[in-house]
Protein backbone atom coordinates (compact mmCIF):
# COMPACT_ATOMS: atom_id res chain seq x y z
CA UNK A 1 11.88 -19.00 -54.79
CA UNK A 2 12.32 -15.15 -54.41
CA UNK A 3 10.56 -11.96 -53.61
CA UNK A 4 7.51 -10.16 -55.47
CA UNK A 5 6.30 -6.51 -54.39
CA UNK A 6 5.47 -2.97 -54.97
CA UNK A 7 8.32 -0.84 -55.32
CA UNK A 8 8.62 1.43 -52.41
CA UNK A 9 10.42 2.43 -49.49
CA UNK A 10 9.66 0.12 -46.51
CA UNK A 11 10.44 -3.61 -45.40
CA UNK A 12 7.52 -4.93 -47.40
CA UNK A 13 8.74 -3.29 -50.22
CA UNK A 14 10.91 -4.24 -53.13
CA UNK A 15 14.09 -1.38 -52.90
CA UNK A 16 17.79 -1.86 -52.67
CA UNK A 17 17.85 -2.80 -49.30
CA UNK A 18 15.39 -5.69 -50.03
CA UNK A 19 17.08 -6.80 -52.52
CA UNK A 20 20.66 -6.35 -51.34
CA UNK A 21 19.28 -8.56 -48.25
CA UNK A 22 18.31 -11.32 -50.63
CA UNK A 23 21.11 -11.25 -52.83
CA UNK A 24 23.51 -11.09 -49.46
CA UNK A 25 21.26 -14.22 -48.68
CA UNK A 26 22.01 -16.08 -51.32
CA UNK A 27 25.66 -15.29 -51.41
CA UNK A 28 25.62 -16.68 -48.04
CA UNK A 29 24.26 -19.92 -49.26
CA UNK A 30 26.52 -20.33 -52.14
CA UNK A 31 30.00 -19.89 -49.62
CA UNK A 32 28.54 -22.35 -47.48
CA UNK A 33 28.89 -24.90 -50.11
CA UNK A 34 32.70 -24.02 -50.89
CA UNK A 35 35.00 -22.24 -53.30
CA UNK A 36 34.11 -24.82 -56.44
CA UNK A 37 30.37 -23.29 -56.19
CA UNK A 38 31.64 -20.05 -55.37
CA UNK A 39 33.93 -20.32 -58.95
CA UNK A 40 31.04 -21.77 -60.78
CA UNK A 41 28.98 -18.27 -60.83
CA UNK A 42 25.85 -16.66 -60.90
CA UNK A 43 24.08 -15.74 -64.29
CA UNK A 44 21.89 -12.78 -64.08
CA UNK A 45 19.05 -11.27 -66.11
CA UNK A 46 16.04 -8.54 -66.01
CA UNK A 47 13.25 -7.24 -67.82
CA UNK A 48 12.30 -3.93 -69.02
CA UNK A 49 10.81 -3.20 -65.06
CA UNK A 50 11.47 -0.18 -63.16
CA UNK A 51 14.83 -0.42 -61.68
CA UNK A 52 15.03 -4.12 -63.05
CA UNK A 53 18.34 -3.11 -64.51
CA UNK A 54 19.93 -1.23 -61.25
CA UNK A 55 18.64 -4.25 -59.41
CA UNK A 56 20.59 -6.95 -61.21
CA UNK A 57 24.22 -4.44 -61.21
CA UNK A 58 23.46 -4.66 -57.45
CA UNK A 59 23.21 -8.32 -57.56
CA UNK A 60 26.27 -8.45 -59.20
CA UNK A 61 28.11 -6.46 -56.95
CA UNK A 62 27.25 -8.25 -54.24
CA UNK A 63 28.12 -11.32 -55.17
CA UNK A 64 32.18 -9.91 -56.30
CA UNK A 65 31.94 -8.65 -52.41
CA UNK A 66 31.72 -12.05 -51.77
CA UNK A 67 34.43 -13.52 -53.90
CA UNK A 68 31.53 -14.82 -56.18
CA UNK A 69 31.84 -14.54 -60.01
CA UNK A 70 28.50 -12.97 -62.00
CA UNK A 71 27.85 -13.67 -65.77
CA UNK A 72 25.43 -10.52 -66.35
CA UNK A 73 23.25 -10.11 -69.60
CA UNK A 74 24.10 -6.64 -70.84
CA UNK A 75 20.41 -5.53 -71.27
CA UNK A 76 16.81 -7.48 -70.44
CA UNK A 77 16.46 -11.31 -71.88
CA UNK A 78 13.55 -13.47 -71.64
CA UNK A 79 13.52 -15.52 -68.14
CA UNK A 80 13.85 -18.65 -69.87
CA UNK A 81 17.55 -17.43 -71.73
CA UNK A 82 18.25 -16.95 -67.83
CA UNK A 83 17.58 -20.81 -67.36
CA UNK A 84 19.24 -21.42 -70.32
CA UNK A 85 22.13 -19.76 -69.32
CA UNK A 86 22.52 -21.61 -65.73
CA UNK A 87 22.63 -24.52 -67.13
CA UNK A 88 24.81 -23.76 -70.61
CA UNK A 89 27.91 -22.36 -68.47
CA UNK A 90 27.35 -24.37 -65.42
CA UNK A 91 26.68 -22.17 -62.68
CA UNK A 92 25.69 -22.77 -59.03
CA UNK A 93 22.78 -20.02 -59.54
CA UNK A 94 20.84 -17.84 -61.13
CA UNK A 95 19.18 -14.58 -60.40
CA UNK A 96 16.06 -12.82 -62.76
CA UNK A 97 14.50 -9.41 -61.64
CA UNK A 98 11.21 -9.78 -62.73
CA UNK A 99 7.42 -9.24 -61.53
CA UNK A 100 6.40 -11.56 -64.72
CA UNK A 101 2.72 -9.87 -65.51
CA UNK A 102 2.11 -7.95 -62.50
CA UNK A 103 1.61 -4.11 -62.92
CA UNK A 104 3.98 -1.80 -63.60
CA UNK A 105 4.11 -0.70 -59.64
CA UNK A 106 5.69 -4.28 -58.94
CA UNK A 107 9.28 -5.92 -59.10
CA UNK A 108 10.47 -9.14 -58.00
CA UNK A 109 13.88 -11.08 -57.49
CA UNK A 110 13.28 -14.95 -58.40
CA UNK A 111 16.75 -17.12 -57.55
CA UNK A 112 17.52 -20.25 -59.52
CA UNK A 113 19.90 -22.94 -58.62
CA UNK A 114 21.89 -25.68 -60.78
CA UNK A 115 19.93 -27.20 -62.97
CA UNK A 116 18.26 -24.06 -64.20
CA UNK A 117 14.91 -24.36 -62.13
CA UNK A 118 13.88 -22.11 -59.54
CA UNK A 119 15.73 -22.42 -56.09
CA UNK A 120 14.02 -25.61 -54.21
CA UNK A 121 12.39 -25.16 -51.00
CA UNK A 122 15.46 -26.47 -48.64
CA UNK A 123 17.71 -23.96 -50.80
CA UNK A 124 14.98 -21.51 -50.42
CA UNK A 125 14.98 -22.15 -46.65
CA UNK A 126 18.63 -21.44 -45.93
CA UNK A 127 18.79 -18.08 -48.19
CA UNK A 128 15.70 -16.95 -46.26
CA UNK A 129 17.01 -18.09 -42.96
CA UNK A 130 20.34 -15.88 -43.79
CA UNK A 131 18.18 -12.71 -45.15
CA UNK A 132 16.88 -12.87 -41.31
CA UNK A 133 20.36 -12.65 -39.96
CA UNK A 134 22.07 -9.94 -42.13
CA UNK A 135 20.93 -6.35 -41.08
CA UNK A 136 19.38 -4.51 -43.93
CA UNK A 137 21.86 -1.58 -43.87
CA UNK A 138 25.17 -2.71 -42.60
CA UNK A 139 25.00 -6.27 -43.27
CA UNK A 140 24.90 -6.65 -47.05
CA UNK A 141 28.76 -6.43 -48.88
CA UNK A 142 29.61 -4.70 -52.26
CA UNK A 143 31.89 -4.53 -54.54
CA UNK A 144 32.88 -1.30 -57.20
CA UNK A 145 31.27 -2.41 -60.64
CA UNK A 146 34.09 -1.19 -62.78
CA UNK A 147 36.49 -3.10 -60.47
CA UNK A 148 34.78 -5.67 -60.72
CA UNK A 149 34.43 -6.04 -64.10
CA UNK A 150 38.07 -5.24 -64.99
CA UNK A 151 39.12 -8.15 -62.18
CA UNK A 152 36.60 -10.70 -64.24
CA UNK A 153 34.38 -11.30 -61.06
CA UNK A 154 31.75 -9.23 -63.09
CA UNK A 155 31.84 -10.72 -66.95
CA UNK A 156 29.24 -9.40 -69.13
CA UNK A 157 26.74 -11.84 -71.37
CA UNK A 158 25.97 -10.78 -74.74
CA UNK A 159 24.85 -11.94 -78.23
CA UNK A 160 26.95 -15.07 -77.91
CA UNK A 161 24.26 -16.81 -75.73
CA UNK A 162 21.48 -15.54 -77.69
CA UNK A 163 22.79 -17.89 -80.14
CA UNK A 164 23.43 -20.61 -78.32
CA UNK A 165 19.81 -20.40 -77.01
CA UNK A 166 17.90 -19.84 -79.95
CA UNK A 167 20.29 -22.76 -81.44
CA UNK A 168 19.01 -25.11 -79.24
CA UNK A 169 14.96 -23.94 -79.52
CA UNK A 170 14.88 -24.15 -83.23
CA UNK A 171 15.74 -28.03 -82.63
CA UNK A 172 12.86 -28.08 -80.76
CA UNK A 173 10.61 -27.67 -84.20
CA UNK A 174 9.29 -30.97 -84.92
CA UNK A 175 8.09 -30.76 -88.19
CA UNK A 176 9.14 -27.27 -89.57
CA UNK A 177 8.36 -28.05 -93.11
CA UNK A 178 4.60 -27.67 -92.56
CA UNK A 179 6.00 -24.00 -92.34
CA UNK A 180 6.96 -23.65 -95.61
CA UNK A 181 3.89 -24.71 -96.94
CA UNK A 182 2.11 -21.81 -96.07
CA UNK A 183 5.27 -18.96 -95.43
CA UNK A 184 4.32 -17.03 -98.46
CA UNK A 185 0.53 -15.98 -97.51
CA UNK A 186 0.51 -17.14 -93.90
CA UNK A 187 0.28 -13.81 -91.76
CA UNK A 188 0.81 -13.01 -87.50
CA UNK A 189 0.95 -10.40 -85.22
CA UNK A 190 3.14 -10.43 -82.70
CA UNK A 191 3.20 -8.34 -79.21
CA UNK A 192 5.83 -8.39 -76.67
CA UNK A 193 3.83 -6.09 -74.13
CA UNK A 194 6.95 -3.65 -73.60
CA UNK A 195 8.81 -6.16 -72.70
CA UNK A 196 11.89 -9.19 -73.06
CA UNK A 197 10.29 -10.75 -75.76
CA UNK A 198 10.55 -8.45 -78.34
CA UNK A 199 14.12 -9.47 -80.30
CA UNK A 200 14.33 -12.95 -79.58
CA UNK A 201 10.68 -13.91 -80.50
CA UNK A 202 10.18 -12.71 -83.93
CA UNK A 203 13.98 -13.70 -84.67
CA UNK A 204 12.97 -17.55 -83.84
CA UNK A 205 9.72 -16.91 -86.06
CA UNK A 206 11.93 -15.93 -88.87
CA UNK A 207 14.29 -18.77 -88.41
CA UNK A 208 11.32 -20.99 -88.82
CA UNK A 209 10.35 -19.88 -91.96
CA UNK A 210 7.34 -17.40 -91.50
CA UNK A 211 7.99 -14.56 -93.86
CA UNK A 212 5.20 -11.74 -92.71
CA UNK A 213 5.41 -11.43 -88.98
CA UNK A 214 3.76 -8.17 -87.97
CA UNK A 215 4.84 -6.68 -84.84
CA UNK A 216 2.58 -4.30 -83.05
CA UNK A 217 4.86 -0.83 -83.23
CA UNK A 218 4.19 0.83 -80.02
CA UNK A 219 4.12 -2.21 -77.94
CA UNK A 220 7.83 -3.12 -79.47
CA UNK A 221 9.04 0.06 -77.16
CA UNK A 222 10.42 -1.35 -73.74
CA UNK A 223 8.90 0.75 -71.15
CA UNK A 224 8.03 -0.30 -67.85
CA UNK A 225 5.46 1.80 -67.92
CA UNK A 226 3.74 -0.73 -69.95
CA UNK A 227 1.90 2.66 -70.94
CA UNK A 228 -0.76 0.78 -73.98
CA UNK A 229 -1.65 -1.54 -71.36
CA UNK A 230 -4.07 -1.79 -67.67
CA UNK A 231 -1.90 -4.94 -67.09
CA UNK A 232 0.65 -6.87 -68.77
CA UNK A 233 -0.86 -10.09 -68.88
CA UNK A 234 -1.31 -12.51 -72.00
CA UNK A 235 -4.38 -13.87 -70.46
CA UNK A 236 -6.15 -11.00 -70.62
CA UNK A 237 -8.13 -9.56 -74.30
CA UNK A 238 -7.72 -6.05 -73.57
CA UNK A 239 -4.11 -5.84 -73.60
CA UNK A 240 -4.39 -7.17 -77.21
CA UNK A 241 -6.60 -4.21 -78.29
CA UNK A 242 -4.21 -2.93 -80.45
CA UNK A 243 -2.79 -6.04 -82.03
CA UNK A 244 -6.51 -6.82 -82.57
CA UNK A 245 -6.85 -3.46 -84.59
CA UNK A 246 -3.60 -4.49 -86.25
CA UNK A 247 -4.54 -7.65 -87.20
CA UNK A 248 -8.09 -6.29 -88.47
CA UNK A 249 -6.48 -4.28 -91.06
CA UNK A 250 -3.70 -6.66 -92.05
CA UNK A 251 -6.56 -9.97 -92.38
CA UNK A 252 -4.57 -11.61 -90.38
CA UNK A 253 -5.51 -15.06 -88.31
CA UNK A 254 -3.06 -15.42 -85.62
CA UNK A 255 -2.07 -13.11 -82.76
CA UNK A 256 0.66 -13.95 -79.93
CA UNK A 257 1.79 -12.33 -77.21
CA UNK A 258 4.18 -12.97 -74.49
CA UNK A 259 4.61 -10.75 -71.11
CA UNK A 260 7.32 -8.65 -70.23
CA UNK A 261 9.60 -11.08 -68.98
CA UNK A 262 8.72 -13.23 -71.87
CA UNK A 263 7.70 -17.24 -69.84
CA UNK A 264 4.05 -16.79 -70.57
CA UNK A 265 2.42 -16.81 -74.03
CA UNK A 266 -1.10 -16.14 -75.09
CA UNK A 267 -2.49 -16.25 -78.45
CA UNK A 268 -6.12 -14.55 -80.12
CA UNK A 269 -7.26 -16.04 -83.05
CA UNK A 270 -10.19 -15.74 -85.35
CA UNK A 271 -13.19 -17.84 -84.46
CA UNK A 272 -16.15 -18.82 -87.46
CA UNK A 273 -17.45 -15.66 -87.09
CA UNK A 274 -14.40 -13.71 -87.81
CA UNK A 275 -14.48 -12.45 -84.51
CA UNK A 276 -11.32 -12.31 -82.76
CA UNK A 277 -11.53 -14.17 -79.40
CA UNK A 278 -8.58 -15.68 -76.57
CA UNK A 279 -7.58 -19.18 -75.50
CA UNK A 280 -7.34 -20.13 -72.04
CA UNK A 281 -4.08 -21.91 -71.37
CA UNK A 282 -5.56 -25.28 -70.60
CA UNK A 283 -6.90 -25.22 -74.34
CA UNK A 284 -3.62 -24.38 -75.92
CA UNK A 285 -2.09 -26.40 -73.38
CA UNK A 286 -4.14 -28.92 -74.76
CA UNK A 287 -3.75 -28.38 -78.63
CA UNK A 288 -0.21 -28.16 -78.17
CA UNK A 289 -0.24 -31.41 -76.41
CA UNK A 290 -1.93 -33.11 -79.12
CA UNK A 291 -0.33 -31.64 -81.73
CA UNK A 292 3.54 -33.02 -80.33
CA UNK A 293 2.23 -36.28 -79.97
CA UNK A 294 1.17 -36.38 -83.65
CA UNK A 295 3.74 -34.40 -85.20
CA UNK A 296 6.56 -37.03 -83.36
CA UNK A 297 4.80 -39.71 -84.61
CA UNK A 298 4.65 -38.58 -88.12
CA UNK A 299 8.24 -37.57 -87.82
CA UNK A 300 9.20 -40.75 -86.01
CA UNK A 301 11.12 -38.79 -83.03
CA UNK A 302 8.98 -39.68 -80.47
CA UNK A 303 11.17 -40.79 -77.60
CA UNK A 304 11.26 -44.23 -75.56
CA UNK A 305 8.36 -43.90 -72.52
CA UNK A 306 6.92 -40.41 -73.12
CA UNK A 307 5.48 -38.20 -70.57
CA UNK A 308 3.73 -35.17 -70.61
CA UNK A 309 3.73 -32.98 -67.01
CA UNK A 310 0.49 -31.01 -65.91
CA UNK A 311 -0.19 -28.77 -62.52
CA UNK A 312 -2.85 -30.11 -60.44
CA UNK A 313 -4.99 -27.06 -61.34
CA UNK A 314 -4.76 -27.55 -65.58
CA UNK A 315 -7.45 -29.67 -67.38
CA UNK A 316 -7.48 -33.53 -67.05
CA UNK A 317 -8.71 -33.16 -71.11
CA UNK A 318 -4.80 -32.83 -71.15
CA UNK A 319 -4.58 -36.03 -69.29
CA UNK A 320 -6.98 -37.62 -72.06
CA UNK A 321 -4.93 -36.44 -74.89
CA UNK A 322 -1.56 -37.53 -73.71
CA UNK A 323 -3.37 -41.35 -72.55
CA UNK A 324 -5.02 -41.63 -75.61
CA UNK A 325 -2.37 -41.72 -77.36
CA UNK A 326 -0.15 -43.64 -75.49
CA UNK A 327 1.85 -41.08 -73.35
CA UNK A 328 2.22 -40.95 -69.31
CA UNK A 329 0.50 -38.20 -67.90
CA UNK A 330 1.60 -36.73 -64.36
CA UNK A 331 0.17 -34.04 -61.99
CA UNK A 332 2.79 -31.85 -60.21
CA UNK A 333 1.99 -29.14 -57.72
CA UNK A 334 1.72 -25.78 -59.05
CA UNK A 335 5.08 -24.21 -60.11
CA UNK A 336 7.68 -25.34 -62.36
CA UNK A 337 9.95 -25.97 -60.27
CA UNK A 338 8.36 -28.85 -59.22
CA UNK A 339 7.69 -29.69 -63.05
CA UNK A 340 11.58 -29.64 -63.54
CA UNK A 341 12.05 -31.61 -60.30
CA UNK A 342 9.89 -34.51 -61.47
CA UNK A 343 11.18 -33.87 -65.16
CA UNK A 344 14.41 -34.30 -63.84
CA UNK A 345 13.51 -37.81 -61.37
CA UNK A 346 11.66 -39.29 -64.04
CA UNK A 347 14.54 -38.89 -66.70
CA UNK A 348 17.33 -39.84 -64.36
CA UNK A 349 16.08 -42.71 -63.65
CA UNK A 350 14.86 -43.66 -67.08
CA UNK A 351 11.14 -43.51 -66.23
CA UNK A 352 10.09 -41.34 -69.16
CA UNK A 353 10.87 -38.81 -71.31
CA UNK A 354 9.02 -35.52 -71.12
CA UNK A 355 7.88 -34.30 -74.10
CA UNK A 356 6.09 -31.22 -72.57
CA UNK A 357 5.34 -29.70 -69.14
CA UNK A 358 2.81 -27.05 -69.09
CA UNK A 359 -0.03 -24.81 -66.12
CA UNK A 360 -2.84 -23.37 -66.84
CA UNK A 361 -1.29 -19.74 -66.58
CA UNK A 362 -0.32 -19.66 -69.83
CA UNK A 363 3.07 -21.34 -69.07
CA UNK A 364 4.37 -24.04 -71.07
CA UNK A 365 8.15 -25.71 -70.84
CA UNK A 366 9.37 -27.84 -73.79
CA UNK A 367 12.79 -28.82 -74.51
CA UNK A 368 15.42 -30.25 -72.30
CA UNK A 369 17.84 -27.24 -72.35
CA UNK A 370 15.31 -25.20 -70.08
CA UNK A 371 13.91 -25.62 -66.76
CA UNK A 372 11.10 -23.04 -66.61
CA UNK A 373 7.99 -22.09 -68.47
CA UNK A 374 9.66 -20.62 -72.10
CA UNK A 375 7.63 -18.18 -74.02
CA UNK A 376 10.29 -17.97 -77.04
CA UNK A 377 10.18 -21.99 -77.63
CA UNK A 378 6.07 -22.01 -77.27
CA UNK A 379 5.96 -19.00 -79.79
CA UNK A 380 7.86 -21.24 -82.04
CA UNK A 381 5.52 -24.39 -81.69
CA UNK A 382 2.62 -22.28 -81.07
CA UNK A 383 3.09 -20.55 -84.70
CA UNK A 384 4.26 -24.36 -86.32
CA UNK A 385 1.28 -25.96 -84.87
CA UNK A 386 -0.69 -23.25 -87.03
CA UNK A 387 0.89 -23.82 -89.80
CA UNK A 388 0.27 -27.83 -89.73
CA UNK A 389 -3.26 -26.47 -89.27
CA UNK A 390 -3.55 -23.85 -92.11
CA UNK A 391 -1.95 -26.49 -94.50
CA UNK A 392 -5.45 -28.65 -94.13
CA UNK A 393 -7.73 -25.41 -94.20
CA UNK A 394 -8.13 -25.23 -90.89
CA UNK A 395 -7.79 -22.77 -88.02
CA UNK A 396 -6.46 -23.53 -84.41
CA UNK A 397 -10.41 -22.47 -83.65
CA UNK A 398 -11.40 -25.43 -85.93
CA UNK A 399 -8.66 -27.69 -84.35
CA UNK A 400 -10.13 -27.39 -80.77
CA UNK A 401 -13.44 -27.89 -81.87
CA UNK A 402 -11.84 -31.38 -83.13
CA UNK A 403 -10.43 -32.33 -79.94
CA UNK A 404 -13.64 -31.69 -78.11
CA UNK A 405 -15.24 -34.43 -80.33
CA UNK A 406 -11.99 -36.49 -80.05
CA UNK A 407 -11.19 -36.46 -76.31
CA UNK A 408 -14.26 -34.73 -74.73
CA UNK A 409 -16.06 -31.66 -73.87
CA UNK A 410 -14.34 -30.02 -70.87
CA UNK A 411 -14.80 -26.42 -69.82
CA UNK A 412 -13.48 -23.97 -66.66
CA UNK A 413 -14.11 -20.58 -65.64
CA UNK A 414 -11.03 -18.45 -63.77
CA UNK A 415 -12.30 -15.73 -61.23
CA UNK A 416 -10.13 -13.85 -59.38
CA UNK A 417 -10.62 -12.31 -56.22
CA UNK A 418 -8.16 -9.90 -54.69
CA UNK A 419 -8.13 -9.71 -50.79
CA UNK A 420 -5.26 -7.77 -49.65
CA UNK A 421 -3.43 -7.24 -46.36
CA UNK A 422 -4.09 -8.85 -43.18
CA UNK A 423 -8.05 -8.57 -43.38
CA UNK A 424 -7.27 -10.70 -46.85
CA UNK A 425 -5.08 -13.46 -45.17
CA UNK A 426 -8.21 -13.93 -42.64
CA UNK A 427 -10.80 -13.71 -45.28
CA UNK A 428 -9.09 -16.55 -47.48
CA UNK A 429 -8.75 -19.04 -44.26
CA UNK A 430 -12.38 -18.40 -43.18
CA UNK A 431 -13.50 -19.26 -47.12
CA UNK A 432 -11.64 -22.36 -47.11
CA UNK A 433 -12.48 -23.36 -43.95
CA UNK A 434 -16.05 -22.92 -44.90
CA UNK A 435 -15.58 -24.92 -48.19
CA UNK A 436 -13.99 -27.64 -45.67
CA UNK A 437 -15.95 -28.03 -43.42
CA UNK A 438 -19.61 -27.53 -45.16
CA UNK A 439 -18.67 -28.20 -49.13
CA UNK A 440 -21.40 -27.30 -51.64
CA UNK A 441 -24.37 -30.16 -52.53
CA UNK A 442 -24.80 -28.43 -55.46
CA UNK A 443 -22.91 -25.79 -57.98
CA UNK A 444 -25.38 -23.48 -60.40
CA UNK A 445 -27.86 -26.75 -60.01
CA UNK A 446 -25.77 -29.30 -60.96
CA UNK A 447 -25.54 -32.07 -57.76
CA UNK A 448 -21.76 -32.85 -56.52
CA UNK A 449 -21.22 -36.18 -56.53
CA UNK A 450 -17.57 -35.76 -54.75
């Protein structure tokens, strides 16, 4: 659905001529469905990335050239506002510069389409099918940016959809008086990692009730840099070292952060030994599963045929906490755009109701007014779910420890092994080709039985 690099000069690179191909390619696609798409607009956001910002003006440009109206968010927003904000004014696209958690050397140029997911694959085709025609230096239009503006094919997106997104998350709160139970003692730190997160998150925190949110200072400065941190990533404990120290001094329980363009959220909590320790995304994935499932039922808004949606790749313990209870669980391939594409097929044709799509990467998408993973909503749910908890004594450590006694004992390791450029490409095929062909009897002693 879009373009991920290092920034650089070169073909393989992510510059203004890389991008001004892509976003000539998708202008391209958007004519060739008429003048109605073409009036309908592209929304466009970026994060606090290096050039993120000159990026997205470029964007814009490019699309006035071609006689295609921009709604552009006057500084970075969280990817999911950029979903949000497809599908709130009804445009025929969307465009986010973003490299989500990859170093600082990285950008990237995802493209959404109509309902607010990322562009589908025979969308995808024809954009990358017209990148290969236009010529990287004469074949891309623009448009002046003041002109543009003035002439209203360049209108700028402010505080106005702030509020219409964050009006629609805090519905998503399913029993926020468990919240005021425990407001007036109930601390959390809060990190943005440099990045999108860091108005909109504690803002929905305070509109839920919490009272002490601690945010960690020099992480709250947007630099793309991402200078306190070796990488940007949620799932990783070293980029919470100094929330960690903040929370140490403050006593506090709790600790969430989201990346710099603000889909992915990880959390660090307190285990029985006070020590403070992460949570892979399949086990929040799976606490927060469990915990919407109860909390509807208590509140009696569960909806007709539930569903919850899973990548092929996260637990099947989610699988046993949504079936347990009484909910439809489906795999999707990895990616949720394919989560909103079966979201979308199983509610139009009154199948189910999804209740919550998440991936093991820390992503989790919730709500119907989004079609991507949504780190501003799971902060909110994340933090209400804790609350819920703290009310009966207990910590989301605790909780998990319940849900291995109530659905199972499952457990997975992530390793990750980098294998760049062409020698990389040849080295992964020979592995799985191995793994094909001659699979393992046995893994650290244990027989495979398939």
């Amino acid at each position: 659905a879009g373009l991920r690099g290092v920034l650089g000069v070169g073909l393989n690179r992510m510059n203004r001529f890389t991008v001004g191909q892509a976003a000539q390619g998708l202008a391209k696609l958007i004519v060739s469905n008429g003048q109605a798409a073409m009036d309908r607009g592209v929304a466009i956001a970026y994060d606090s990335r290096h050039f993120s910002a000159e990026f997205a003006k470029q964007s814009a440009c490019i699309m006035a050239a071609n006689g295609i109206q921009s709604l552009l968010f006057d500084e970075l927003r969280p990817t999911p506002e950029l979903s949000f904000a497809v599908r709130h004014y009804g445009c025929i696209a969307g465009i986010n510069i973003t490299a989500s958690h990859n170093p600082k050397e990285y950008n990237g140029y995802k493209v959404y389409w109509e309902d607010g997911a990322q562009l589908p694959p025979a969308e995808a085709d024809v954009v990358a099918s017209e990148m290969a025609k236009t010529d990287i230096f004469t074949g891309v239009k623009t448009a002046d940016y003041d002109e543009s503006v003035k002439n209203g094919l360049i209108r700028i997106l402010s505080k106005e959809t702030d509020e219409a997104y964050l009006g629609e998350v805090i519905k998503v709160a399913v029993n926020p008086d468990c919240v005021k139970q425990v407001a007036d003692e109930f601390k959390l730190v809060y990190t943005p990692f440099h990045g999108a997160g860091y108005r909109l998150v504690p803002e929905i925190l305070r509109r839920l009730g919490y009272k002490h949110i601690i945010c960690e200072p020099e992480q709250m400065k947007i630099d793309g840099d991402f200078p306190t941190v070796k990488n940007p990533n949620p799932e990783y404990k070293e980029g919470f070292t100094l929330a960690i120290e903040l929370a140490k001094q403050n006593d506090v329980d709790l600790i969430i952060g989201t990346d710099p363009d603000c889909d992915r959220t990880g959390i660090v909590l307190k285990d029985k030994s006070g020590e403070y320790v992460t949570l892979s995304g399949n086990q929040v994935g799976v606490l927060l599963t469990d915990y919407i499932i109860t909390a509807k039922k208590l509140t009696n808004t569960m909806p007709a045929h539930p569903a919850v949606l899973k990548s092929i790749v996260t637990t099947e313990m989610a699988r046993a906490a949504a079936e347990k209870n009484g909910v439809e669980c489906f795999d999707t391939f990895t990616g949720f755009k394919f989560m909103a594409e079966k979201k979308n097929q199983l509610e139009s044709q009154g199948l189910g109701h999804v209740i919550k799509s998440y991936e093991e990467s820390y992503g989790y998408m919730l709500g119907d007014y989004v079609r991507d993973k949504d780190a501003v909503t799971a902060s909110l749910l994340l933090t209400e779910m804790t609350a819920w908890y703290a009310a009966q004594g207990m910590t989301l450590f605790d909780a998990l420890e319940k849900l291995y006694e109530k659905y199972g004992h499952y457990a997975e390791k992530t390793y990750n092994l980098v294998m760049p450029g062409l020698d990389g490409l040849k080295d992964m095929a020979q592995l799985m080709k191995n793994l094909r062909e001659n699979p393992p009897a046995e893994i650290s002693g244990v027989k495979v039985v398939t």
